[in-house]
C-alpha atoms as a PDB file:
ATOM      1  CA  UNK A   1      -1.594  -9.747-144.863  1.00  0.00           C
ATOM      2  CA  UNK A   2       0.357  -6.239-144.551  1.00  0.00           C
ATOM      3  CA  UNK A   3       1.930  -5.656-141.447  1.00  0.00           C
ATOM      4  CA  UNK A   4       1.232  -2.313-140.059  1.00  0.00           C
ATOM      5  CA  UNK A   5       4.813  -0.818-138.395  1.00  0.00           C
ATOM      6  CA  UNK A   6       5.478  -4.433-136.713  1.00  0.00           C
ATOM      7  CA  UNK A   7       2.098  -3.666-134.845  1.00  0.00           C
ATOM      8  CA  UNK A   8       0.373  -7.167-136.770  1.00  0.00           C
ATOM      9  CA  UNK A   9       1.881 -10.368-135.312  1.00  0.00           C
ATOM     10  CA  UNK A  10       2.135 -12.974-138.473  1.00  0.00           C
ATOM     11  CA  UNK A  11      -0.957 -14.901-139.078  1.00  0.00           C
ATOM     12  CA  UNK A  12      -4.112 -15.467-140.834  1.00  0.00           C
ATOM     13  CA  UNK A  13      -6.626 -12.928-138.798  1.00  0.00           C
ATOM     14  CA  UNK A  14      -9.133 -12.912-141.510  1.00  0.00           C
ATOM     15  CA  UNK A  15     -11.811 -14.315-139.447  1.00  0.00           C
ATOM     16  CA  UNK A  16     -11.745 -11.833-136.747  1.00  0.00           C
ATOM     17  CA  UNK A  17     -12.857  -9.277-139.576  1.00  0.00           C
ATOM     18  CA  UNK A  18     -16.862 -10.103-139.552  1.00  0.00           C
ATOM     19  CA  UNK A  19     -18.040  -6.212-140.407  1.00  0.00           C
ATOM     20  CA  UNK A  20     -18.796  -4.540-143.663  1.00  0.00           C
ATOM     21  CA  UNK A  21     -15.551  -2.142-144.347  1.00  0.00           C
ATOM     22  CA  UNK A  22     -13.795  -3.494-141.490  1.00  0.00           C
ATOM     23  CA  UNK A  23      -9.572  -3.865-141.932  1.00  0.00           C
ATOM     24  CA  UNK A  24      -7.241  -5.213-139.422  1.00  0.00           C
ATOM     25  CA  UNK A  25      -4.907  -2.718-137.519  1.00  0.00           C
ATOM     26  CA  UNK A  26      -3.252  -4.527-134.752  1.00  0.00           C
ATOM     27  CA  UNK A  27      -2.142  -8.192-133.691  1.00  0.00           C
ATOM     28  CA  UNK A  28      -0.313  -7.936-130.283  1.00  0.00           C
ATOM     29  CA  UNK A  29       0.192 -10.479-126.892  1.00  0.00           C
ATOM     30  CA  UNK A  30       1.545  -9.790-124.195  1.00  0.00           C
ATOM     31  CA  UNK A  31       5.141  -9.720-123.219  1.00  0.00           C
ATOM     32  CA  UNK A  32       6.930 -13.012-123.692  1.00  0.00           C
ATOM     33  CA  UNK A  33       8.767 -12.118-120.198  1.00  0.00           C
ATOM     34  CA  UNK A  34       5.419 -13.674-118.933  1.00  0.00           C
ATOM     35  CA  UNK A  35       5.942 -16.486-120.628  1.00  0.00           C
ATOM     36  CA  UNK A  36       9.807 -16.905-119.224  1.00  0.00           C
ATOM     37  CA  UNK A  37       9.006 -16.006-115.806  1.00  0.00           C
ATOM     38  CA  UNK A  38       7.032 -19.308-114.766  1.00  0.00           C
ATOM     39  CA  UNK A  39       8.898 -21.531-117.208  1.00  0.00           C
ATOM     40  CA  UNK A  40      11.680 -20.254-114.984  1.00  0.00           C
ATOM     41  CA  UNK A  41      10.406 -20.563-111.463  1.00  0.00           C
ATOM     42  CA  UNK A  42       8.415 -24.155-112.781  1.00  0.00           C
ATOM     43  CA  UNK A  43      12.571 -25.266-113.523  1.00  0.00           C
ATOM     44  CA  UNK A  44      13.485 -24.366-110.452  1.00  0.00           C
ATOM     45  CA  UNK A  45      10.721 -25.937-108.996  1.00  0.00           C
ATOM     46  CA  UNK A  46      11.203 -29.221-110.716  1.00  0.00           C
ATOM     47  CA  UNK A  47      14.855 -29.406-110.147  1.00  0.00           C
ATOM     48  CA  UNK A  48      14.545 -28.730-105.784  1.00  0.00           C
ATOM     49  CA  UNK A  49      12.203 -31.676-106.255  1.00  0.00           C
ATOM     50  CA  UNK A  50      14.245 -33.675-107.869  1.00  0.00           C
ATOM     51  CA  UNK A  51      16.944 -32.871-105.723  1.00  0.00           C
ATOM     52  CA  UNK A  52      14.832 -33.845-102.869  1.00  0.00           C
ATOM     53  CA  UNK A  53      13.631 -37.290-104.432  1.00  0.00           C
ATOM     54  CA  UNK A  54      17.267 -38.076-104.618  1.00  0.00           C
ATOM     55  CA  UNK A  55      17.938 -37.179-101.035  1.00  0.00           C
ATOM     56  CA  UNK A  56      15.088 -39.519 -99.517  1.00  0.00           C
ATOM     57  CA  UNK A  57      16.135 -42.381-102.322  1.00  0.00           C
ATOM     58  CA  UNK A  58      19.282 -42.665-101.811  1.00  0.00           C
ATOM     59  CA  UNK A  59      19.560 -41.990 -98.145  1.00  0.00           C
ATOM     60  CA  UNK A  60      16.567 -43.070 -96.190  1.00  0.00           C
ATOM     61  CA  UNK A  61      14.765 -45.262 -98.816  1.00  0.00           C
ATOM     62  CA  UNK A  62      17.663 -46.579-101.192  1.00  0.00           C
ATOM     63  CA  UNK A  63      15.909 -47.518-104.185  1.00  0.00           C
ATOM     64  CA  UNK A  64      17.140 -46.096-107.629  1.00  0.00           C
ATOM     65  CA  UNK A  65      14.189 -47.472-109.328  1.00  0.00           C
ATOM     66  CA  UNK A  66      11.763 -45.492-107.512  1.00  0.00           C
ATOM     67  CA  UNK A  67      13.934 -42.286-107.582  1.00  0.00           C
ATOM     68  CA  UNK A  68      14.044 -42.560-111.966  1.00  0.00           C
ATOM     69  CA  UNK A  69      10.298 -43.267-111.767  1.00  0.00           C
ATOM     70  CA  UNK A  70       9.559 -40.308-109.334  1.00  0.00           C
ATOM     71  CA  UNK A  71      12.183 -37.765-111.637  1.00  0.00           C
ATOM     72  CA  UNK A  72       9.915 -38.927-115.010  1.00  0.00           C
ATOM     73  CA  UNK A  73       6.881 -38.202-112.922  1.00  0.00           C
ATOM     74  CA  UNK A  74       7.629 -34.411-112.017  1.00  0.00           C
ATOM     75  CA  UNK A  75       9.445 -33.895-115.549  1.00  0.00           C
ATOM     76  CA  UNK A  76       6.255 -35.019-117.093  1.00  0.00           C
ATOM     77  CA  UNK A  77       4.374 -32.642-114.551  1.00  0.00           C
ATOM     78  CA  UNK A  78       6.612 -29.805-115.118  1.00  0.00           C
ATOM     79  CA  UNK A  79       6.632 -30.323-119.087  1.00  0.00           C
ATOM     80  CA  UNK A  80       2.956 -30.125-118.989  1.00  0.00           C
ATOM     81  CA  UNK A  81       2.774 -26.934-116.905  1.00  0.00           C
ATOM     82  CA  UNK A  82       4.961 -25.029-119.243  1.00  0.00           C
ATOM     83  CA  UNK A  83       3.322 -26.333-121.999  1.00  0.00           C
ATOM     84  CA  UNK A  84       0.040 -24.851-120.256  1.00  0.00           C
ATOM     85  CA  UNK A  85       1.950 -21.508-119.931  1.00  0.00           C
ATOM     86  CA  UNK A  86       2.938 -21.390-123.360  1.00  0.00           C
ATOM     87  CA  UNK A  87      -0.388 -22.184-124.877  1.00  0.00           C
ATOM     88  CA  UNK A  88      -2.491 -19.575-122.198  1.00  0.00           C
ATOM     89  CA  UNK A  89       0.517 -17.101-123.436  1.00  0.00           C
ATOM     90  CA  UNK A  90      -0.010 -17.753-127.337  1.00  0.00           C
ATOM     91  CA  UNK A  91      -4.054 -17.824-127.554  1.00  0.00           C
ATOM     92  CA  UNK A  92      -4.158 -14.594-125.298  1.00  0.00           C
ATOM     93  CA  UNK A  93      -3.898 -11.591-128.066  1.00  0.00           C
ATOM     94  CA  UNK A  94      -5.347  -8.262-128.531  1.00  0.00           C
ATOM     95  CA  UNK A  95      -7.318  -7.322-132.028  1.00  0.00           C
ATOM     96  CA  UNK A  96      -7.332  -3.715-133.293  1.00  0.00           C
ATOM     97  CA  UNK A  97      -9.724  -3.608-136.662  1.00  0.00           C
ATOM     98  CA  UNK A  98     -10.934  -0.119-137.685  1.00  0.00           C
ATOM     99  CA  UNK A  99     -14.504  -0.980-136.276  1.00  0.00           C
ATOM    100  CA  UNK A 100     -13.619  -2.888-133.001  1.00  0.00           C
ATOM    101  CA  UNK A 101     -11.319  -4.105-130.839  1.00  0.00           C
ATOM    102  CA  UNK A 102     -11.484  -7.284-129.064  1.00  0.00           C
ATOM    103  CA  UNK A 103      -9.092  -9.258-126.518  1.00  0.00           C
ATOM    104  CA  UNK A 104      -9.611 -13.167-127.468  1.00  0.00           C
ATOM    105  CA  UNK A 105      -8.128 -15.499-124.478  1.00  0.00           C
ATOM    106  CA  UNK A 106      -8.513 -19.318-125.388  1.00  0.00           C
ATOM    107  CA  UNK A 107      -7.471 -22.154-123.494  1.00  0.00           C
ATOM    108  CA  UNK A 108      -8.025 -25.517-125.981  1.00  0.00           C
ATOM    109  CA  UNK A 109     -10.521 -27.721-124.640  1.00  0.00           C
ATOM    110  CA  UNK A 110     -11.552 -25.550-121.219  1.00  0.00           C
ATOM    111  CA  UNK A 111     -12.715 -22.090-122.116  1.00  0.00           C
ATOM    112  CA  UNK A 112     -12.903 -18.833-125.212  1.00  0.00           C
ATOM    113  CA  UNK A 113     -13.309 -15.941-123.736  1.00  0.00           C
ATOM    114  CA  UNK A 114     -13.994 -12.566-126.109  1.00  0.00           C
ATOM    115  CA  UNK A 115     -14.085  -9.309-124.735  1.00  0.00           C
ATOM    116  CA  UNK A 116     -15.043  -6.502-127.667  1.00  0.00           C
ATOM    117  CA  UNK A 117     -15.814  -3.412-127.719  1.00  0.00           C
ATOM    118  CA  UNK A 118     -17.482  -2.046-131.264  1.00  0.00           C
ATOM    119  CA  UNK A 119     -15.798   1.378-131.725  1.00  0.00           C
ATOM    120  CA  UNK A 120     -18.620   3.160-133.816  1.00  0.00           C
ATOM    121  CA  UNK A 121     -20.766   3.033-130.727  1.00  0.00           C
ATOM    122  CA  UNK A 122     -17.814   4.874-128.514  1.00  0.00           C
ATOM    123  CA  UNK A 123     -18.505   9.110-128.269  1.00  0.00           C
ATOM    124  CA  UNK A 124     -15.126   9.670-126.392  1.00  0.00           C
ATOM    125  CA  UNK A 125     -11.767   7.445-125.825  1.00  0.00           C
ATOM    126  CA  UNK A 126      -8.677   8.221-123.718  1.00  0.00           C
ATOM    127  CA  UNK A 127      -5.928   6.629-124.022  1.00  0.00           C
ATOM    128  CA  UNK A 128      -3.693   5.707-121.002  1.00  0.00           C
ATOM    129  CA  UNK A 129      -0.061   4.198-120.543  1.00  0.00           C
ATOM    130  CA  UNK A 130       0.521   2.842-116.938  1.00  0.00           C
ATOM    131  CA  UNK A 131       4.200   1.731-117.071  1.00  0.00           C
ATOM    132  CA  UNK A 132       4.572  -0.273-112.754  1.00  0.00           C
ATOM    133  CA  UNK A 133       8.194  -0.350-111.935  1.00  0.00           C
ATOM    134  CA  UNK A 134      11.849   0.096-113.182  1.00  0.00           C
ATOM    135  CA  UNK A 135      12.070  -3.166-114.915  1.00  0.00           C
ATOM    136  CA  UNK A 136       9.344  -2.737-116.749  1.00  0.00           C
ATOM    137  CA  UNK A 137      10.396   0.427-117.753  1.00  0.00           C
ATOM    138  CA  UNK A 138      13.496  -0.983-118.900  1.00  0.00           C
ATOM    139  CA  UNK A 139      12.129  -4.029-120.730  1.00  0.00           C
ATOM    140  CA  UNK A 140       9.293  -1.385-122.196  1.00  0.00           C
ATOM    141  CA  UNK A 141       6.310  -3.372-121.039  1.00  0.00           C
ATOM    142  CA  UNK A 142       3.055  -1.686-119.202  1.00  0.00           C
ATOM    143  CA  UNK A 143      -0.668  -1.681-119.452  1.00  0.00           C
ATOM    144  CA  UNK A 144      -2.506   0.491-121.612  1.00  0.00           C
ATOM    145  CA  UNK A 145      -6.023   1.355-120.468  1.00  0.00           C
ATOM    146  CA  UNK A 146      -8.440   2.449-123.243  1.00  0.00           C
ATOM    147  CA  UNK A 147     -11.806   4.455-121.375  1.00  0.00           C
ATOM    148  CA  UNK A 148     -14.796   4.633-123.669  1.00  0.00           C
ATOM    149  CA  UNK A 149     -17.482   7.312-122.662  1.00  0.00           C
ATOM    150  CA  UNK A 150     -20.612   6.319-123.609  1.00  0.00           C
ATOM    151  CA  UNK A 151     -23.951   7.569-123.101  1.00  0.00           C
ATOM    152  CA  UNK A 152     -25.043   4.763-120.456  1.00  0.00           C
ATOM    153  CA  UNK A 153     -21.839   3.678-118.530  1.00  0.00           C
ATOM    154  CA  UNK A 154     -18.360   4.232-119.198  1.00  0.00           C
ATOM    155  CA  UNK A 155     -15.832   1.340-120.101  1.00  0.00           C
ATOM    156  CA  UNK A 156     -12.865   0.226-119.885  1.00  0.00           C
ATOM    157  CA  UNK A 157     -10.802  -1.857-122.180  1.00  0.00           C
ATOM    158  CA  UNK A 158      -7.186  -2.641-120.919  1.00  0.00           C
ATOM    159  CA  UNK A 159      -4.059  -3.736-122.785  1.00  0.00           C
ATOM    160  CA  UNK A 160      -1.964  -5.546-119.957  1.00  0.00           C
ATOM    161  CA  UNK A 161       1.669  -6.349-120.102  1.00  0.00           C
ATOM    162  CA  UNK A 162       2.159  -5.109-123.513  1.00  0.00           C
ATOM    163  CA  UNK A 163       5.923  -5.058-125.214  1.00  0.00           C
ATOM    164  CA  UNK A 164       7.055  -1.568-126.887  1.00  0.00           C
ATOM    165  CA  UNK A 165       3.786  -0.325-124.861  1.00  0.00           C
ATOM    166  CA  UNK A 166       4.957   2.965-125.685  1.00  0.00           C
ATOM    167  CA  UNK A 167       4.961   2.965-129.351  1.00  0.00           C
ATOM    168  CA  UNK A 168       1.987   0.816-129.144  1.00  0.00           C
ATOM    169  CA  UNK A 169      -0.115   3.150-127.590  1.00  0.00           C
ATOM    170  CA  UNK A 170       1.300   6.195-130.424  1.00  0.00           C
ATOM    171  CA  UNK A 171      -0.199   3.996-132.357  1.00  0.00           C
ATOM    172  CA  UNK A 172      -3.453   3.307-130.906  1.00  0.00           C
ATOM    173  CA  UNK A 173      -3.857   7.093-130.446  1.00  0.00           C
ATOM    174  CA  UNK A 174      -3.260   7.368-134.426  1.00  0.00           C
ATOM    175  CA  UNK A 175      -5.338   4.603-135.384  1.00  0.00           C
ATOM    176  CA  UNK A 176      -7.740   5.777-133.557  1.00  0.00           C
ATOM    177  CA  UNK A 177      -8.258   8.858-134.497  1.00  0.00           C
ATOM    178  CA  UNK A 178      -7.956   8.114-137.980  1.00  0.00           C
ATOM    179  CA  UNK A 179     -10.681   6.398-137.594  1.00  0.00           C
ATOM    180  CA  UNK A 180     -12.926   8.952-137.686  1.00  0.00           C
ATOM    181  CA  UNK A 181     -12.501   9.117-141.517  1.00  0.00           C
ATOM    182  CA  UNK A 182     -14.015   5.155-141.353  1.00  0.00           C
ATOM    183  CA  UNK A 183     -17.578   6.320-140.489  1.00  0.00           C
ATOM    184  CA  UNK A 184     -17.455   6.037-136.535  1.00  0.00           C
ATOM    185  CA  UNK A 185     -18.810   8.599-134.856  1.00  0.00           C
ATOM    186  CA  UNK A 186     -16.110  11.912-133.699  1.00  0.00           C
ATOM    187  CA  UNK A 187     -13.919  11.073-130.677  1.00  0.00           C
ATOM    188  CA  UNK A 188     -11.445  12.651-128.261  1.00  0.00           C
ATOM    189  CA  UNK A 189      -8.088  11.053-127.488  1.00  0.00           C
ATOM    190  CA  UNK A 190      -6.351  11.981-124.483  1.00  0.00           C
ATOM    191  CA  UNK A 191      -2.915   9.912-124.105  1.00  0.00           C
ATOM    192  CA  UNK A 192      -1.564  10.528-120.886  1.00  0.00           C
ATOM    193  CA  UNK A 193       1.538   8.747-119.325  1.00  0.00           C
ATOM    194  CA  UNK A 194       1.945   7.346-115.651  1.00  0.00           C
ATOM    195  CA  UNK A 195       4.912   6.262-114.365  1.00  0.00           C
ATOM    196  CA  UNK A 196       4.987   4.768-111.358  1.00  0.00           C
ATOM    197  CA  UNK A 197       8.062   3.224-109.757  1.00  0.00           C
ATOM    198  CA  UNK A 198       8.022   0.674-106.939  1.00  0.00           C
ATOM    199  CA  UNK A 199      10.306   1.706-103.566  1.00  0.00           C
END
């Protein structure tokens, strides 16, 4: 499949495209500094424990045995949690076709969860970046919040923790208004940036 400016991660997304006319824009997750971040902290984590198993077995309880069989026990237990992190981090990804646009959040064997909205139904969308803090400013992650306007009740569909969340959301502003060429109904797109920084 063509890759769109970077903006399609690689893989086969053919079965997200279930409309007549309908082509794929956008493949994105979220940061991978979300993914780092816990694998970090669950390291840490494993190795004060392990630290403290080898305090209490070789000081107050001396027993080697029981200090190898407790280190295996919160490896295993800290392998599995980053494994978890990985796998919630990988099946989490935002879906940009030129008649919807979906977040799909799957957890194998527990829960699939898909949030869509169909963008032929949507009368007015504005765009906004929310960038929370100097490091994500420098790392070029933020949220982009997408409000539709519709007739009953207005929605709205948010991009969190996005990488190159600026370009991505030039993007989503062309996209979408191209899209008015693709049969869906006339929009507005307002793209307005917030920066906040934390103090």
């Amino acid at each position: 499949m063509q890759n769109s400016n970077g903006m399609i991660t690689s893989g086969n997304w053919n079965i997200f495209l279930t409309l007549k006319g309908e082509n794929l824009l956008l493949v994105k997750r979220t940061h991978p500094f979300l993914v780092v971040t816990p694998i970090f902290f669950i390291g840490c984590l494993t190795l004060f424990f392990i630290a403290c198993a080898f305090v209490v077995f070789h000081t107050f309880i001396f027993s080697p045995s029981l200090f190898f069989i407790t280190s295996l026990l919160l490896i295993s237990i800290a392998i599995s949690l980053v494994t978890k992190v990985i796998v919630d981090w990988y099946f989490h990804m935002y879906i940009l076709t030129s008649r919807k646009i979906l977040e799909l959040r799957y957890t194998p064997l527990t829960s699939y969860t898909v949030n869509d909205v169909m963008l032929d139904r949507v009368n007015c969308t504005e765009i906004d970046l929310r960038t929370n803090g100097f490091m994500n400013e420098l790392m070029d992650m933020g949220d982009i919040a997408i409000t539709f306007d519709r007739p009953t009740h207005q929605e709205e569909f948010i991009l969190k923790d996005i990488q190159g969340s600026h370009e991505l959301a030039n993007f989503l502003t062309q996209q979408l208004l191209d899209g008015r060429q693709l049969d869906i109904s006339p929009q507005t797109i307002w793209f307005k940036q917030h920066v906040s920084s934390t103090q």
